[in-house]
C-alpha atoms as a PDB file:
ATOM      1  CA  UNK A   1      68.641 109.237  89.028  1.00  0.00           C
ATOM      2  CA  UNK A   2      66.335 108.428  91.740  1.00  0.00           C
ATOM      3  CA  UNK A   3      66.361 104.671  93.623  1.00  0.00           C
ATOM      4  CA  UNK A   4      63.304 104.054  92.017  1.00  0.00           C
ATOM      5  CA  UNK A   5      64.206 104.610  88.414  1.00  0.00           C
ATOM      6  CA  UNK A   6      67.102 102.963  88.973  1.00  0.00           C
ATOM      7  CA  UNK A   7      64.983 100.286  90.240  1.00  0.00           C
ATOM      8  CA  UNK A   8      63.148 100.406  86.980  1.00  0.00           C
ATOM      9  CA  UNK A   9      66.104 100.663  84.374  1.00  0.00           C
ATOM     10  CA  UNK A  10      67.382  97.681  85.914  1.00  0.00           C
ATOM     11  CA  UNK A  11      64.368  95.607  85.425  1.00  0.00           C
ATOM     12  CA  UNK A  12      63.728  96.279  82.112  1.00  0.00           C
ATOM     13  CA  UNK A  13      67.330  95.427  81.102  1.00  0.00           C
ATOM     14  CA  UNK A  14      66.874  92.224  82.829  1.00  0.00           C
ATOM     15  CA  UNK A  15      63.812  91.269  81.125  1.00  0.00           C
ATOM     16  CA  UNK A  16      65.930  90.966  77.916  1.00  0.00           C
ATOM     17  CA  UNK A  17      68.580  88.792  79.391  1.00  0.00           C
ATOM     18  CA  UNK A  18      68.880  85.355  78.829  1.00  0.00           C
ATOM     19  CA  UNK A  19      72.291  84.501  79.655  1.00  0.00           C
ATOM     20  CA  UNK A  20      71.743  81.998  82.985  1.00  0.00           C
ATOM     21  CA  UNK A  21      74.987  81.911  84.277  1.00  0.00           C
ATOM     22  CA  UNK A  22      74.786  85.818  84.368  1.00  0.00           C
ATOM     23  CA  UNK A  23      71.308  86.088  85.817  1.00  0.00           C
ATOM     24  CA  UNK A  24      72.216  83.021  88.724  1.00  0.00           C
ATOM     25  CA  UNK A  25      75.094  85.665  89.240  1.00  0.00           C
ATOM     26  CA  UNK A  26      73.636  88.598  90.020  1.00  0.00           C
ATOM     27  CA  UNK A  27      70.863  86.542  92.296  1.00  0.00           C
ATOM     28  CA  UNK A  28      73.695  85.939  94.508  1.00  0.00           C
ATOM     29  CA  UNK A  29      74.482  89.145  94.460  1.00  0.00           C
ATOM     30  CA  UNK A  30      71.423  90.583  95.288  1.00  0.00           C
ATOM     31  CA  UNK A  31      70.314  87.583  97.786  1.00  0.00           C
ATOM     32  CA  UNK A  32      73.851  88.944  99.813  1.00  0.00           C
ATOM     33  CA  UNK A  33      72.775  92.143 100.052  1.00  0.00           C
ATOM     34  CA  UNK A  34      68.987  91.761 100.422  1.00  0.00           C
ATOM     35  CA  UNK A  35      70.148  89.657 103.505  1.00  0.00           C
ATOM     36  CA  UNK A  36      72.255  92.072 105.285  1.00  0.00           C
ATOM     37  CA  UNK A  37      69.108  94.276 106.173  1.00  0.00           C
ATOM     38  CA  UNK A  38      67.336  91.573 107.925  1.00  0.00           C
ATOM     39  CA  UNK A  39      68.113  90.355 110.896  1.00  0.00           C
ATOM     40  CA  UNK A  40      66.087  86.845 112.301  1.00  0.00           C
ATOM     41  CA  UNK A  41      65.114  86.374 115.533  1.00  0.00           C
ATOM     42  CA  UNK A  42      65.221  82.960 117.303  1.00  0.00           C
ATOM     43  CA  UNK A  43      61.894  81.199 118.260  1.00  0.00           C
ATOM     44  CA  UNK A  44      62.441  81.920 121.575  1.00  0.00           C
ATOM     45  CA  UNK A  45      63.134  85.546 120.539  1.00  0.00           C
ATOM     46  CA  UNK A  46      59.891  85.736 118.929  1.00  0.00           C
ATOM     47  CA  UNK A  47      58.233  84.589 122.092  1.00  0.00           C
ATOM     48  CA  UNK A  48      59.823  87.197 124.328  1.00  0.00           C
ATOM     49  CA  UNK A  49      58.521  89.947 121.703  1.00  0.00           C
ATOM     50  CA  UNK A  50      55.258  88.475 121.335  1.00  0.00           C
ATOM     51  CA  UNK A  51      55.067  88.632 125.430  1.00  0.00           C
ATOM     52  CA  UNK A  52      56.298  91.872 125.877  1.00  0.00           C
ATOM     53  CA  UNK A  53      53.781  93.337 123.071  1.00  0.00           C
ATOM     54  CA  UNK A  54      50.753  91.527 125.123  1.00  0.00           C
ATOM     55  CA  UNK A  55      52.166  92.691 128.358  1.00  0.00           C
ATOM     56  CA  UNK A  56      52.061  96.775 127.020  1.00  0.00           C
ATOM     57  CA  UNK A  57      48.664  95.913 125.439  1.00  0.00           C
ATOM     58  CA  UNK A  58      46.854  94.613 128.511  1.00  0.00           C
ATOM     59  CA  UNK A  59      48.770  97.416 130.449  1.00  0.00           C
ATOM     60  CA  UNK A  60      51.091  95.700 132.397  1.00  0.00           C
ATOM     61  CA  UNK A  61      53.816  98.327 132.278  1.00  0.00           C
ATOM     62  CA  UNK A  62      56.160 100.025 135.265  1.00  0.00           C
ATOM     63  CA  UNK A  63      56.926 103.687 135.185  1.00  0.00           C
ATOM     64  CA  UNK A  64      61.003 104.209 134.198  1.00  0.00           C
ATOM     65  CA  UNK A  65      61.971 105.597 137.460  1.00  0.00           C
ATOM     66  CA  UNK A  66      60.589 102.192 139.131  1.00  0.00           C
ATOM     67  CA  UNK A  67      62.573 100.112 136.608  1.00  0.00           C
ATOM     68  CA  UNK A  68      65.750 102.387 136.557  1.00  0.00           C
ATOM     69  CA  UNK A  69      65.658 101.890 140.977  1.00  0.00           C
ATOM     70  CA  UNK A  70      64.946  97.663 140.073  1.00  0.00           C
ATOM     71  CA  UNK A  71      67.845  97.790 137.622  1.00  0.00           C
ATOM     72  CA  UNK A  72      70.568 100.021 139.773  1.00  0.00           C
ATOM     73  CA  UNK A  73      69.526  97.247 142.400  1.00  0.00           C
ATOM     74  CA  UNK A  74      70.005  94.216 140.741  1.00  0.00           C
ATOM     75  CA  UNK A  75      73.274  95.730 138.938  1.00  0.00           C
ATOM     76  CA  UNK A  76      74.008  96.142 142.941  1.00  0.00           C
ATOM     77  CA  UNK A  77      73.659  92.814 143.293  1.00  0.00           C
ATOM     78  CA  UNK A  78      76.200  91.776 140.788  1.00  0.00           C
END
């Protein structure tokens, strides 16, 4: 059985449940998992993305080989 059709089967059995104390259970359940596969990124995160996207859009890039010589420098410096 495919993810879909599973995904199916499982929500018509639900649709004829009525227990609550069942349903609130398997919420949990799936809130847990549903939460594993996303990760949240801090404000300040978001910011750094948000620059670095603008930066490669306007063109503001360095070839590797530049960056690799800036990074074995500073990791020189350490």
């Amino acid at each position: 059985m495919s993810t879909i059709e599973l995904r199916h089967l499982i929500t018509k059995y639900l649709s004829h449940i009525d227990d609550v104390s069942f349903l609130k259970a398997l919420k949990t359940i799936i809130e847990s998992k549903a939460a594993e596969g996303i990760y949240h990124l801090s404000p300040e995160q978001t910011e750094r993305v948000d620059l670095g996207r603008d930066q490669l859009s306007n063109g503001q890039t360095i070839p590797q080989e530049e960056l690799q010589i800036e990074i074995d420098q500073w990791l020189g410096s350490k």
